[in-house]
N, C-alpha and C. Protein backbone atom coordinates (compact mmCIF):
# COMPACT_ATOMS: atom_id res chain seq x y z
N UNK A 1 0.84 -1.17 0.00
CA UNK A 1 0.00 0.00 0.00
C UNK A 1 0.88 1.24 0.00
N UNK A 2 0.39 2.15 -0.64
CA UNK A 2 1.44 3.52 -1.11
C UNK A 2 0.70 4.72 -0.12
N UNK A 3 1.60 5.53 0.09
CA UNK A 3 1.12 6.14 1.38
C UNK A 3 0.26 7.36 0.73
N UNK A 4 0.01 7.72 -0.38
CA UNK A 4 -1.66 8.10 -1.26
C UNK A 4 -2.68 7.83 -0.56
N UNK A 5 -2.74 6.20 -0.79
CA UNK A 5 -3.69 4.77 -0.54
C UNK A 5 -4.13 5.10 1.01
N UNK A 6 -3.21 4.80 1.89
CA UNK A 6 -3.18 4.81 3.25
C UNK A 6 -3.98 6.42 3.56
N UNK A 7 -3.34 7.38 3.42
CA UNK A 7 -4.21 8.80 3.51
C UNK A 7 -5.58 8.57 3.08
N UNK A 8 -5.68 8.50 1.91
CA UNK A 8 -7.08 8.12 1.31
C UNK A 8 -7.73 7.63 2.35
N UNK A 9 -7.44 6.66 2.40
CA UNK A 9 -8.56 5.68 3.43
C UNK A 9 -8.51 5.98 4.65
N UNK A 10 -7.48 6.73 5.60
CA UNK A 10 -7.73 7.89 6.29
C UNK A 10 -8.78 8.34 6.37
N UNK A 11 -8.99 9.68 5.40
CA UNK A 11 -9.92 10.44 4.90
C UNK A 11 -11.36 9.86 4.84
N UNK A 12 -11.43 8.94 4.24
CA UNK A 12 -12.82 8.34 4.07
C UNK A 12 -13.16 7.55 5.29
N UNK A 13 -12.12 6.95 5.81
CA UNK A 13 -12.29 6.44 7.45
C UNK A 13 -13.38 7.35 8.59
N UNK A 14 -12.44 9.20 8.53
CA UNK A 14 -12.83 9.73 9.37
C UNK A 14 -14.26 10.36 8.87
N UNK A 15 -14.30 10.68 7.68
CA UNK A 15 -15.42 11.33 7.18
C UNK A 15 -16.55 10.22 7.46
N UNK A 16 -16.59 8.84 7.70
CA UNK A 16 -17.50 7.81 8.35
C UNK A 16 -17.89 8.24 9.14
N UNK A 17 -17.21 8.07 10.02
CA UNK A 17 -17.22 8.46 11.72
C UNK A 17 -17.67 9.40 12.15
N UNK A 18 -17.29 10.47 11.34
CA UNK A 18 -18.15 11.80 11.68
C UNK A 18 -19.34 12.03 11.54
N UNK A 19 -19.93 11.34 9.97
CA UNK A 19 -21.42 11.33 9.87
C UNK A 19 -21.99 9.89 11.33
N UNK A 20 -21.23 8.84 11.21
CA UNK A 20 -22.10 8.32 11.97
C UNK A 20 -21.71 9.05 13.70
N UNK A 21 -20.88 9.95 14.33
CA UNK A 21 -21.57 10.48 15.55
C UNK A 21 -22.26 12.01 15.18
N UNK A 22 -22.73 12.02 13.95
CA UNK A 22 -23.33 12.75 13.52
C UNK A 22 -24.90 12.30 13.89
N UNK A 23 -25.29 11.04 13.70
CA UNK A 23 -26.25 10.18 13.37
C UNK A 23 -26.85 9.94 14.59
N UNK A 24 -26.00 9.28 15.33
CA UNK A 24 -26.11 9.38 16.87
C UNK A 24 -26.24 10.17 17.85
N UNK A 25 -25.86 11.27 17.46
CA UNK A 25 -26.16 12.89 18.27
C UNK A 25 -28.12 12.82 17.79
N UNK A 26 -28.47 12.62 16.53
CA UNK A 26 -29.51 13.45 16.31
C UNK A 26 -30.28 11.75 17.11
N UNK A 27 -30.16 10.91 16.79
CA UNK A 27 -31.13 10.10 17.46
C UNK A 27 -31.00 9.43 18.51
N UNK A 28 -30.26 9.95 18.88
CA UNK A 28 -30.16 9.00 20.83
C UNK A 28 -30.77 10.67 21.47
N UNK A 29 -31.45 10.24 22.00
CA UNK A 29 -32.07 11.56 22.43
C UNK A 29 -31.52 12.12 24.29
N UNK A 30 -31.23 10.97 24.76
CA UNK A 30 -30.33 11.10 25.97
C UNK A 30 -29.08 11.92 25.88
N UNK A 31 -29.08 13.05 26.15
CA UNK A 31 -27.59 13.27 26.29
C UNK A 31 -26.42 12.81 26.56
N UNK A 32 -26.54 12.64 27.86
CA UNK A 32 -25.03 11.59 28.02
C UNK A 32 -24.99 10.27 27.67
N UNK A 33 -25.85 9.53 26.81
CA UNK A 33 -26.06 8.56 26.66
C UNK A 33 -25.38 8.42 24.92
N UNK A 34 -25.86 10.02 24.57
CA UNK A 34 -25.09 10.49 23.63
C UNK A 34 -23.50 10.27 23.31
N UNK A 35 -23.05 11.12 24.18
CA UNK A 35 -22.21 11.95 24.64
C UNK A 35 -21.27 10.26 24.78
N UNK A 36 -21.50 8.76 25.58
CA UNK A 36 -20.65 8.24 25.86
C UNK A 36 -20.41 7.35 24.56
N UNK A 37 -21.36 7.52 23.40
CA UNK A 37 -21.38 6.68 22.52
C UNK A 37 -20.49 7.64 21.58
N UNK A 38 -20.63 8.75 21.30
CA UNK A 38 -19.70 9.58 20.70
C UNK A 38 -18.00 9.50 21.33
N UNK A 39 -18.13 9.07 22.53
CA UNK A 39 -16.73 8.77 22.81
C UNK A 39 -15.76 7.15 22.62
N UNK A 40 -17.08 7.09 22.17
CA UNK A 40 -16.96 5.45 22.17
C UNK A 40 -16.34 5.28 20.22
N UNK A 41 -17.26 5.79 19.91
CA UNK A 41 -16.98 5.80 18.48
C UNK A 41 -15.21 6.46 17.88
N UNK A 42 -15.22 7.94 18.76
CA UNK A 42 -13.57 8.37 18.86
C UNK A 42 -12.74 7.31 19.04
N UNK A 43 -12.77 6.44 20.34
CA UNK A 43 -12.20 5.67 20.55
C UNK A 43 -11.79 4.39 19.24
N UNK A 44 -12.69 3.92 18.59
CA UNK A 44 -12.74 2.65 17.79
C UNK A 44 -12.01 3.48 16.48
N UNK A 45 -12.31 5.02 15.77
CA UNK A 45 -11.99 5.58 15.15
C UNK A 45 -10.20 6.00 15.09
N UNK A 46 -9.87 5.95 16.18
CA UNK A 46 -8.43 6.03 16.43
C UNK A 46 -7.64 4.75 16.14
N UNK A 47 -8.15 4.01 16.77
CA UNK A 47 -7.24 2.40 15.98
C UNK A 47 -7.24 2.81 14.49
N UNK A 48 -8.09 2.26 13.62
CA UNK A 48 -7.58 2.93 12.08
C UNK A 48 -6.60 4.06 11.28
N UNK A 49 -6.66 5.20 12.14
CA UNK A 49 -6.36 5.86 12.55
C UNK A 49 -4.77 6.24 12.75
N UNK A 50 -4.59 5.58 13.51
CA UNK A 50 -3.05 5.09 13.82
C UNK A 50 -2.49 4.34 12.93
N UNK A 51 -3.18 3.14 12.51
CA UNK A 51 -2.83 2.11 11.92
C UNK A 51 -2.06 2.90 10.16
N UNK A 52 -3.23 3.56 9.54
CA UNK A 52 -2.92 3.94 8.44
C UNK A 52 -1.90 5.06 8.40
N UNK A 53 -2.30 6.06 9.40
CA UNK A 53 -0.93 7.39 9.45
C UNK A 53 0.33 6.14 9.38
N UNK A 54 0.49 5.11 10.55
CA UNK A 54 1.94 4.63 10.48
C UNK A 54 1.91 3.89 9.19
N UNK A 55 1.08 3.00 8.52
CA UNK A 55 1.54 2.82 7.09
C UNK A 55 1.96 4.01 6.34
N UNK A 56 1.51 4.95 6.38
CA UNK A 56 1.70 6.12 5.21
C UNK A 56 3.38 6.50 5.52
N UNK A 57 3.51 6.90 6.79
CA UNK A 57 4.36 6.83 6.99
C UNK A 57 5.94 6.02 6.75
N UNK A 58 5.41 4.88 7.01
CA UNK A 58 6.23 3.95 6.65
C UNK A 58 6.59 3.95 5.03
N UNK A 59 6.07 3.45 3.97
CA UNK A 59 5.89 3.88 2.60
C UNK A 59 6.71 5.01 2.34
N UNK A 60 6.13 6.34 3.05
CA UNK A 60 6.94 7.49 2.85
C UNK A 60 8.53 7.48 3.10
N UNK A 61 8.70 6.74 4.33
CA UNK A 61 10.31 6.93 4.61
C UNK A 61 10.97 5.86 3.60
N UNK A 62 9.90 4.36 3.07
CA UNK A 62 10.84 3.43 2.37
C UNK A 62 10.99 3.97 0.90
N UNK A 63 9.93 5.07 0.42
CA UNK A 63 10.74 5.56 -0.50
C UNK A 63 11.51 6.57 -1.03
N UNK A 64 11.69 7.42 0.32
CA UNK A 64 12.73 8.57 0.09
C UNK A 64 14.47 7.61 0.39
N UNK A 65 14.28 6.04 0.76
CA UNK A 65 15.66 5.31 0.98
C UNK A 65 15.84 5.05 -0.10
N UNK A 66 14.93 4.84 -1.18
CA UNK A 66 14.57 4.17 -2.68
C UNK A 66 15.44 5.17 -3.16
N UNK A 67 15.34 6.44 -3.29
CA UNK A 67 15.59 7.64 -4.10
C UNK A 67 17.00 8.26 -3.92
């Protein structure tokens, strides 16, 4: 995977996540009930998150050794 690829799916990762505690704000009508599922979702959203920045990363440094 080329660190493009990895960003990309970044991007479309977080733009998920946002509509769905987007989704969840408007229909959980409990506030903090809200509020812990929106943290919940941050949470699961960060594994990916990590995962792909350090691929991109990685990619990036193996091909400035390439060059």
């Amino acid at each position: 995977m080329d660190s493009k690829k990895a960003r990309r799916l970044n991007i479309i990762i977080a733009v998920f996540f946002a509509l769905a505690m987007l989704v969840t704000s408007y229909v959980i009508s409990d506030r903090s009930l809200s509020q812990n599922v929106n943290f919940l979702l941050i949470a699961v959203w960060l594994v990916p998150f990590f995962f792909f920045s350090k691929r991109a990363q990685s990619c990036k440094s193996e091909q400035e050794q390439k060059d």
